[in-house]
C-alpha atoms as a PDB file:
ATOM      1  CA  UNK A   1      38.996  70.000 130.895  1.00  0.00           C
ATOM      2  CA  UNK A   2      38.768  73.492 130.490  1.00  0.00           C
ATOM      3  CA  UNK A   3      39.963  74.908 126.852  1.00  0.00           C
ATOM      4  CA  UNK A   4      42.269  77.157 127.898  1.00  0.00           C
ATOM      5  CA  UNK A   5      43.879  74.029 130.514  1.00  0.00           C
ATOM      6  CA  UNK A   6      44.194  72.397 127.199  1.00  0.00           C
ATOM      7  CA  UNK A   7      46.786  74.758 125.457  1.00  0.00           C
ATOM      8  CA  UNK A   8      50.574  74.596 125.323  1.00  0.00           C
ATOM      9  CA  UNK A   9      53.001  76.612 127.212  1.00  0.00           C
ATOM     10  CA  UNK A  10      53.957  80.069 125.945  1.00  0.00           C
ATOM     11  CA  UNK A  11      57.988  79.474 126.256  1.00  0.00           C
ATOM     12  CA  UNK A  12      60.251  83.153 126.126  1.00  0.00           C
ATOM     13  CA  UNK A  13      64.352  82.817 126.347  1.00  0.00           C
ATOM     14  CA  UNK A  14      65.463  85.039 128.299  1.00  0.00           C
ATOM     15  CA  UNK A  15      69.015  85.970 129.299  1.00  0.00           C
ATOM     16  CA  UNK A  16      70.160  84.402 132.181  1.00  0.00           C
ATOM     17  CA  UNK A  17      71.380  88.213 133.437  1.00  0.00           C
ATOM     18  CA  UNK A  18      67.668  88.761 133.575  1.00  0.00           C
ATOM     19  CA  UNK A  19      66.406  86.453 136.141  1.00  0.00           C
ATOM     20  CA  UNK A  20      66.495  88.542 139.246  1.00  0.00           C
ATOM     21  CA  UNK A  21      64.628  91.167 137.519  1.00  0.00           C
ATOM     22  CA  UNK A  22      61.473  88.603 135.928  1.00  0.00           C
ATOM     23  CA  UNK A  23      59.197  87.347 138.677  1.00  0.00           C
ATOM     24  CA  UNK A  24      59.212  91.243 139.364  1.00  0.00           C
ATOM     25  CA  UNK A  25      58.716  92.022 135.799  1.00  0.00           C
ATOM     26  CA  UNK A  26      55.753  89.256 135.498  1.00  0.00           C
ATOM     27  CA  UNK A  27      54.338  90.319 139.205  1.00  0.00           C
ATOM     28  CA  UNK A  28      54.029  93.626 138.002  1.00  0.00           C
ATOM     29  CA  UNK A  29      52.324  92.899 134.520  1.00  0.00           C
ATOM     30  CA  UNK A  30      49.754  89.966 136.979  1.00  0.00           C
ATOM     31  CA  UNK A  31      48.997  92.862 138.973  1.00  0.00           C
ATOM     32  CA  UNK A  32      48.299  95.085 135.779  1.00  0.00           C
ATOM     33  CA  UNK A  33      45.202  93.212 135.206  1.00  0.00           C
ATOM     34  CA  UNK A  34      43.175  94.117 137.780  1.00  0.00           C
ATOM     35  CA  UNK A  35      44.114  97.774 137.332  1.00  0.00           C
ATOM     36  CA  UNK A  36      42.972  97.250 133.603  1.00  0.00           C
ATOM     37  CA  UNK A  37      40.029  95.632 133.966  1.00  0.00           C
ATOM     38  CA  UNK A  38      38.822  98.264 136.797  1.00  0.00           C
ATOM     39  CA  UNK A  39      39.709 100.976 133.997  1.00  0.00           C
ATOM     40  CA  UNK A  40      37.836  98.961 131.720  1.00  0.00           C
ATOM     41  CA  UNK A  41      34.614  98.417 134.217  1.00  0.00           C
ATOM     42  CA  UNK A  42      34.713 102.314 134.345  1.00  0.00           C
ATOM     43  CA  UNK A  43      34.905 103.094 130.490  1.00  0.00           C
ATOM     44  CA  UNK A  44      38.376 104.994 131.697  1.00  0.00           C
ATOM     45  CA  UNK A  45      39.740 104.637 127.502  1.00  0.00           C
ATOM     46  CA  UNK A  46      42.833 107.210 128.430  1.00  0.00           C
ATOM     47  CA  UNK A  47      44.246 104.949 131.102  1.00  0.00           C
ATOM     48  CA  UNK A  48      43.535 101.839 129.208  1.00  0.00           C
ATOM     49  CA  UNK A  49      45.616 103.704 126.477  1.00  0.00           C
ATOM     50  CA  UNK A  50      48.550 104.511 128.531  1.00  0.00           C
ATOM     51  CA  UNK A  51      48.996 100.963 130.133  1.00  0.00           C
ATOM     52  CA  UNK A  52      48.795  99.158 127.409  1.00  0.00           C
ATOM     53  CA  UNK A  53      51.525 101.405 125.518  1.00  0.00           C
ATOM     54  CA  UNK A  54      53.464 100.960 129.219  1.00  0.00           C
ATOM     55  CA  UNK A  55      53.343  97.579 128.881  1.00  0.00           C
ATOM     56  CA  UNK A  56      54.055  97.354 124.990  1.00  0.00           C
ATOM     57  CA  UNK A  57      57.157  98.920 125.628  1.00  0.00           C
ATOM     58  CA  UNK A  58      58.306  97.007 128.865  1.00  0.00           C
ATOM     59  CA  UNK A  59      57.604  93.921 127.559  1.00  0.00           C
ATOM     60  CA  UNK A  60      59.469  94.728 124.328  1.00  0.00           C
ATOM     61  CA  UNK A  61      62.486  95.564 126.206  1.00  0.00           C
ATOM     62  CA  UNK A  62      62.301  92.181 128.343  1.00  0.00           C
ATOM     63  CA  UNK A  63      62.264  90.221 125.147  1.00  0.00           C
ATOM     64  CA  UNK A  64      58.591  89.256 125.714  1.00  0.00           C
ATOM     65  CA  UNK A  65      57.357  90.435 122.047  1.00  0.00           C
ATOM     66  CA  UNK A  66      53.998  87.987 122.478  1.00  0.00           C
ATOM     67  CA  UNK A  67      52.835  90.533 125.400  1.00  0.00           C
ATOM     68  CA  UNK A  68      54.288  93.370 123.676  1.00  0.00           C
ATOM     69  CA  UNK A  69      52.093  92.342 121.198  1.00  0.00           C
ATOM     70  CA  UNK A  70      48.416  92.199 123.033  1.00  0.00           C
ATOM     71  CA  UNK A  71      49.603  95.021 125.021  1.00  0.00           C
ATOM     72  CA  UNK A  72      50.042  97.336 121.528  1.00  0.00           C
ATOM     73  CA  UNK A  73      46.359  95.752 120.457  1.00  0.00           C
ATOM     74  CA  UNK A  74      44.777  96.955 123.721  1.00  0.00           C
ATOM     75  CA  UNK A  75      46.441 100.231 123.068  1.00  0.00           C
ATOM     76  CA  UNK A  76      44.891 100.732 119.687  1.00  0.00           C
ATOM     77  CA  UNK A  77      41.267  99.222 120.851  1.00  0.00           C
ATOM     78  CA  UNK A  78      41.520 102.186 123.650  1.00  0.00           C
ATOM     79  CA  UNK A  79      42.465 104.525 121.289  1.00  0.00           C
ATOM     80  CA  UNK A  80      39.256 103.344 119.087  1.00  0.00           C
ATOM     81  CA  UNK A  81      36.722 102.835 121.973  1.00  0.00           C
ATOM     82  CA  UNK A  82      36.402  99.663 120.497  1.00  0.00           C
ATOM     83  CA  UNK A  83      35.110  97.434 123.193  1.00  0.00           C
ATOM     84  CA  UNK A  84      35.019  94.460 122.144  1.00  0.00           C
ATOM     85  CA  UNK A  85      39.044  94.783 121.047  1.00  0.00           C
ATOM     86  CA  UNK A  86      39.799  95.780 124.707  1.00  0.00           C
ATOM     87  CA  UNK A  87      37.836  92.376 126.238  1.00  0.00           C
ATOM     88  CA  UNK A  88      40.030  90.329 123.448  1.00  0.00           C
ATOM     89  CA  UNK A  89      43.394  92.163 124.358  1.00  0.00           C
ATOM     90  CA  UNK A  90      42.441  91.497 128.466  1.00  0.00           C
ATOM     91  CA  UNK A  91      41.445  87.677 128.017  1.00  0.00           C
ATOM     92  CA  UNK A  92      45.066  87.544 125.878  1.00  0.00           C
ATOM     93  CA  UNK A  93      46.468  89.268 128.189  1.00  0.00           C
ATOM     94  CA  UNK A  94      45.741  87.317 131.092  1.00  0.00           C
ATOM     95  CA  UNK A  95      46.425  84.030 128.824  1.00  0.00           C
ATOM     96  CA  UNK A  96      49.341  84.933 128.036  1.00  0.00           C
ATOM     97  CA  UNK A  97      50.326  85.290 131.596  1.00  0.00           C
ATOM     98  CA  UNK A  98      48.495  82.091 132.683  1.00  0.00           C
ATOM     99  CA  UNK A  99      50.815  79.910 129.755  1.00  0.00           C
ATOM    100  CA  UNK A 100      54.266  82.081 129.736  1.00  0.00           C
ATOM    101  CA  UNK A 101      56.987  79.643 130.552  1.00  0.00           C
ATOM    102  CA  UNK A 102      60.214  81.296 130.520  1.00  0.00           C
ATOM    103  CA  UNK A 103      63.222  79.545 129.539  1.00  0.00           C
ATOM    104  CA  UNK A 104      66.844  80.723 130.404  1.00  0.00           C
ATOM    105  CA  UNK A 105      69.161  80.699 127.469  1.00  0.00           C
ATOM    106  CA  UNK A 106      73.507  80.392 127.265  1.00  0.00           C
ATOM    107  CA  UNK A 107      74.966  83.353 128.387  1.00  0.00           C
ATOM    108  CA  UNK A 108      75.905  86.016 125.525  1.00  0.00           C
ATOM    109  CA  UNK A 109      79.341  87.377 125.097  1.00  0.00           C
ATOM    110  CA  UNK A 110      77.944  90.240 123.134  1.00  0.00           C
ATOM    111  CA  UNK A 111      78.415  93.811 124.501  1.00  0.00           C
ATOM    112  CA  UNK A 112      75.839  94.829 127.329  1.00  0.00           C
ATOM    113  CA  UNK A 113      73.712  98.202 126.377  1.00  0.00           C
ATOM    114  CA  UNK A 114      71.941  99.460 129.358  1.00  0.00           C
ATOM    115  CA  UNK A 115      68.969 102.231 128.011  1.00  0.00           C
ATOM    116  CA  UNK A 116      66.806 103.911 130.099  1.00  0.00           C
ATOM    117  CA  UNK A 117      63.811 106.828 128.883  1.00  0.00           C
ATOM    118  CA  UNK A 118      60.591 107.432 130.462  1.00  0.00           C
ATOM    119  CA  UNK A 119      59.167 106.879 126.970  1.00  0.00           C
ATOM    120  CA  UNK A 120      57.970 103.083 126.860  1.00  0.00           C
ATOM    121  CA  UNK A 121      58.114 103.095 123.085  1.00  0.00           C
ATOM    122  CA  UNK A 122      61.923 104.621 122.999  1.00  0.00           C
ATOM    123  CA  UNK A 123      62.744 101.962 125.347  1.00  0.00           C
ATOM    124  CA  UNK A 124      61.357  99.659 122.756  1.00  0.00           C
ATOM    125  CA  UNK A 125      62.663 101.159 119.410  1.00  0.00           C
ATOM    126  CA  UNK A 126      66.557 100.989 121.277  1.00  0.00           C
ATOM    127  CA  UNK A 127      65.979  97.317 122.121  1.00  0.00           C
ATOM    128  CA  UNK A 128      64.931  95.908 119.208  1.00  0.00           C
ATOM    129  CA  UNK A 129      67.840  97.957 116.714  1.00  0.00           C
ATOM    130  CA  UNK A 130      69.882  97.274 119.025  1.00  0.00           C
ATOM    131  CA  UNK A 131      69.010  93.425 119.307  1.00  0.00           C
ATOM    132  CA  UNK A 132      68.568  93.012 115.330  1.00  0.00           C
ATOM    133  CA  UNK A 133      72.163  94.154 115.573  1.00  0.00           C
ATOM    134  CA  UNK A 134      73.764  91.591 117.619  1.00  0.00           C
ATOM    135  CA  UNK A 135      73.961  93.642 121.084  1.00  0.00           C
ATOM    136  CA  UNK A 136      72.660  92.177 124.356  1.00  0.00           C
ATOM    137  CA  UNK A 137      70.378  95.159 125.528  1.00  0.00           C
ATOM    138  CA  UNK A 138      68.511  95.442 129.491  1.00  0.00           C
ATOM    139  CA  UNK A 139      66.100  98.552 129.285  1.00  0.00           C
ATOM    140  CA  UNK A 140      64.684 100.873 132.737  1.00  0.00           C
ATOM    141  CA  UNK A 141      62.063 103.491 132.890  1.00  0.00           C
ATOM    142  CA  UNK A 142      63.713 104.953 135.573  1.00  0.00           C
ATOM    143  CA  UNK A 143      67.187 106.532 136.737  1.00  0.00           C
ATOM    144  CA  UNK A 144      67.197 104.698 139.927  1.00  0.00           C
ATOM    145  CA  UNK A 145      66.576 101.496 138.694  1.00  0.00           C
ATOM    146  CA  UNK A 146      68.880 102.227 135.855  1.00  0.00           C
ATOM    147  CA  UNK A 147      71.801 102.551 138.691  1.00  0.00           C
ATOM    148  CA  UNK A 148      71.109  99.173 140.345  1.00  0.00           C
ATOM    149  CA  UNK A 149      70.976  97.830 136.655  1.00  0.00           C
ATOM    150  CA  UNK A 150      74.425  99.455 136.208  1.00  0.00           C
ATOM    151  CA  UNK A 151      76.117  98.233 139.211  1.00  0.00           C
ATOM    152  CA  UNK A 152      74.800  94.479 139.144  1.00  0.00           C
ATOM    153  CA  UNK A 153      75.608  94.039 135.724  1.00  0.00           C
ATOM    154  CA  UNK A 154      78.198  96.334 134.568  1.00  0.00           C
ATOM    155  CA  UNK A 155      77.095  96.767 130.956  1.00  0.00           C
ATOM    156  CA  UNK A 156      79.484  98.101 128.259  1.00  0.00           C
ATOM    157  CA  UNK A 157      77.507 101.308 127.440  1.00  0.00           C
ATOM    158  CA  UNK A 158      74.713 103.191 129.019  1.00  0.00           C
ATOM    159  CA  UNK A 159      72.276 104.914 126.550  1.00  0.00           C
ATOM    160  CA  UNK A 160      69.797 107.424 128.288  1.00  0.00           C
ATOM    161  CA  UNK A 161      67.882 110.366 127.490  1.00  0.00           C
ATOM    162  CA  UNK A 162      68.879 113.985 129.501  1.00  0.00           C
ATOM    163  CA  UNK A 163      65.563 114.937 130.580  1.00  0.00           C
ATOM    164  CA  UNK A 164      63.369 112.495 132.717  1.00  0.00           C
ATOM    165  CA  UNK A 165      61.138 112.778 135.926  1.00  0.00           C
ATOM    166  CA  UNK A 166      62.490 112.177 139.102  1.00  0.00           C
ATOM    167  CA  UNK A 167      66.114 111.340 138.308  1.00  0.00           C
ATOM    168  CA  UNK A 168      67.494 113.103 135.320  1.00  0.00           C
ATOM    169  CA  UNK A 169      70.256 112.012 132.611  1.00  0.00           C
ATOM    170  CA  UNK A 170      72.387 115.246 134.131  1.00  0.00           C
ATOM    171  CA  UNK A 171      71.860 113.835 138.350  1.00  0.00           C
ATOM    172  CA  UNK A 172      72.055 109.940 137.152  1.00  0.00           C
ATOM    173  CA  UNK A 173      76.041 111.210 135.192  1.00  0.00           C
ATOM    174  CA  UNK A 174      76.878 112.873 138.330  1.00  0.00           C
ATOM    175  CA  UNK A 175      75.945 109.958 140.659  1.00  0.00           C
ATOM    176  CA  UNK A 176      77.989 107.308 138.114  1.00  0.00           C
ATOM    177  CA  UNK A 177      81.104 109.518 138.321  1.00  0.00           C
ATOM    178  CA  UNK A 178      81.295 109.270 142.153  1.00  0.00           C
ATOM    179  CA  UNK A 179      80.877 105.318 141.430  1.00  0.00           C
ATOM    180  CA  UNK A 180      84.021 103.276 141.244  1.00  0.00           C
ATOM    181  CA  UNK A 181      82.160 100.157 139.240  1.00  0.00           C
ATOM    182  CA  UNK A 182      80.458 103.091 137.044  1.00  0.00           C
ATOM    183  CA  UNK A 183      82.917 105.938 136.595  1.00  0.00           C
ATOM    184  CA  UNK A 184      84.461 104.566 133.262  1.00  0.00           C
ATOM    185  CA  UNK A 185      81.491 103.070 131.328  1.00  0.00           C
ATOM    186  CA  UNK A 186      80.717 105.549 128.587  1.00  0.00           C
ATOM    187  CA  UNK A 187      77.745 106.839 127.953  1.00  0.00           C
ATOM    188  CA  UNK A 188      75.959 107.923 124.800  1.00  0.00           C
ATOM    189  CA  UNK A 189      73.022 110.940 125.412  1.00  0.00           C
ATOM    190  CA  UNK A 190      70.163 110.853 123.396  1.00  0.00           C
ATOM    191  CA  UNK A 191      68.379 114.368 123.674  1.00  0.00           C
ATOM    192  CA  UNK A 192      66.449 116.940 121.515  1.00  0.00           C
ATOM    193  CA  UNK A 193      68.591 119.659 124.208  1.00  0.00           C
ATOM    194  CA  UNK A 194      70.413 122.391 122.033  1.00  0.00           C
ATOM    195  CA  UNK A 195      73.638 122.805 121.831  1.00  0.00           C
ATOM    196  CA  UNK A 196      73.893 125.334 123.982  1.00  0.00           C
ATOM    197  CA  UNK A 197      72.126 123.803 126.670  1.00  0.00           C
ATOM    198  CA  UNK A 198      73.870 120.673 126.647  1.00  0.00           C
ATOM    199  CA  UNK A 199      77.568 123.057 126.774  1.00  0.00           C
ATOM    200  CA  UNK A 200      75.539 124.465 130.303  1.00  0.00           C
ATOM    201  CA  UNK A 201      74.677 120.549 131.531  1.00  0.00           C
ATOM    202  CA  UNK A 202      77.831 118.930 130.409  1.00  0.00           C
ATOM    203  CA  UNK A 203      80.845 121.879 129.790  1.00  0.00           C
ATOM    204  CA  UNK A 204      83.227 119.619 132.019  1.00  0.00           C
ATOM    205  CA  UNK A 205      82.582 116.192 131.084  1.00  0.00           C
ATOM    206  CA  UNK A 206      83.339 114.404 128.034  1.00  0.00           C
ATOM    207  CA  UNK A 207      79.581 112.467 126.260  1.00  0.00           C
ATOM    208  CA  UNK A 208      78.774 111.392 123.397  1.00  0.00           C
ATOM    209  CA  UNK A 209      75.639 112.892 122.278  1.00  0.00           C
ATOM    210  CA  UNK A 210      72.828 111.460 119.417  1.00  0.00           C
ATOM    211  CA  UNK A 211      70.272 113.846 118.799  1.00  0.00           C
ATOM    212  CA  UNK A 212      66.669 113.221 117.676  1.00  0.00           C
ATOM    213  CA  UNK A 213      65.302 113.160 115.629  1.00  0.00           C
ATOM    214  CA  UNK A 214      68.340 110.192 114.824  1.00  0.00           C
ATOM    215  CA  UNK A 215      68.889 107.742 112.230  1.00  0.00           C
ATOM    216  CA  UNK A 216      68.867 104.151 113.404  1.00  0.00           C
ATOM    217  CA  UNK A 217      72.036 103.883 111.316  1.00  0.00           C
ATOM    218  CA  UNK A 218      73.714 106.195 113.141  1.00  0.00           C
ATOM    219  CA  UNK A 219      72.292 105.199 116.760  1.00  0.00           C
ATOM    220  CA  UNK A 220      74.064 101.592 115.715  1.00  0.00           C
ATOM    221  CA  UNK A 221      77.334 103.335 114.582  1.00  0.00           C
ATOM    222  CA  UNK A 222      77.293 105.117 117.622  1.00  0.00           C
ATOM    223  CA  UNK A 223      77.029 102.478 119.954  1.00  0.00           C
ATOM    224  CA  UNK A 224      79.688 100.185 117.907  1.00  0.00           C
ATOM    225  CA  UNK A 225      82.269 102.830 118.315  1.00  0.00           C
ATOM    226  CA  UNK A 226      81.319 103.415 122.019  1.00  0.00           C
ATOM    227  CA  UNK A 227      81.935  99.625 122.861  1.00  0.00           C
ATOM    228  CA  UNK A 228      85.239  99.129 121.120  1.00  0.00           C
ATOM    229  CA  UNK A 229      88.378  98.845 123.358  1.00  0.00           C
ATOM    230  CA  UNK A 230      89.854 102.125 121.947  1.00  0.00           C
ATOM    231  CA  UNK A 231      86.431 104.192 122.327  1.00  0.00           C
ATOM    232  CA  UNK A 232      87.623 107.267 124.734  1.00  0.00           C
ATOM    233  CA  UNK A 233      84.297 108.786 125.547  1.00  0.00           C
ATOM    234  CA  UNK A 234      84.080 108.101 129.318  1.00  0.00           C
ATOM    235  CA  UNK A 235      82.562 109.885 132.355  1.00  0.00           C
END
């Protein structure tokens, strides 16, 4: 028997809300392998840098901190050059995936937090505050995954950034506000926009706004007053 055959399961609770989105979440890190050790084959450092912060940040967010974890020490190898580190971080990588068995936990009847940036490690930073303090939290990289998100699972608050590619904060508000499941979940913008450009984006509408650099204090305070009943900042 091989060694590796020989080693116990990697077991992750995840929220049941998150099944339909994991065999598409772990089909998409499988098929990151190849793509890594391609990069790898062709000394391409930068784009072993970027997918393993990608993935650090994804992984976070799903609540898979062991992958998070290789994926952060592939990062830094990449950054380094170190080659060795990078053929560690792949064989983890690809162990990790081998052994992960993930287990679906009791439902939470904390309040939902959906958060979406393009910036992996954002998306990580919001998930674990938010986590450590008691909320359930789904993260996207995207706005149009963020909307399926939204209407499948109708979270209590929706914590985005304004400016993204493809779908921006400002066309992902307007969209919501035409949406019936959508149109009275509040929303909390996190943006380095000033004021005056946020009064251009958003002179009609009613958001709260946290601007960065922010306090992780005052993200939390934010979001607590968002959820409660009497909160009044809606689209």
């Amino acid at each position: 028997m091989r060694p590796d055959e020989q080693k116990d399961p990697i077991k992750v609770s995840v929220d049941p809300e998150l099944q339909p989105l994991i065999d598409t979440f772990l089909q998409h890190r499988r098929e990151e392998i190849k793509i890594l050790q391609e990069a790898f084959e062709h000394s391409d450092y930068e784009k072993i840098r970027i997918m393993g912060h990608t993935i650090k940040g994804v992984g976070g967010g799903y609540g898979f901190t062991g992958l998070s974890k290789i994926a952060a020490s592939i990062e830094l190898a990449a950054i380094q050059r170190n080659v060795i580190e990078i053929q560690n971080g792949l064989r983890g990588h690809c162990d990790y995936l081998r052994r992960v068995e993930v287990v679906y936990g009791s439902i939470s009847k904390e309040p939902l937090i959906v958060c979406v940036d393009d910036e992996p490690s954002m998306l990580q930073l919001f998930g674990r505050t938010l986590t450590k303090n008691g909320f359930r939290v789904m993260v996207s990289l995207s706005g149009e995954n963020t909307l399926l998100i939204i209407h499948r699972y109708k979270p209590d608050l929706i914590l985005m950034d304004l400016k993204m590619p493809g779908l921006s904060g400002q066309d992902m508000c307007v969209r919501l506000q035409k949406s019936e499941v959508a149109a009275r979940i509040p929303v909390l913008i996190v943006t380095g926009c000033r004021e005056e450009e946020r009064g251009k984006l958003f002179s009609s509408q009613d958001f709260d706004v946290l601007l960065k650099p922010f306090d992780l204090d005052v993200l939390v305070e934010k979001v607590r007053e968002a959820v409660q009943p009497t909160s009044n900042r809606y689209i």
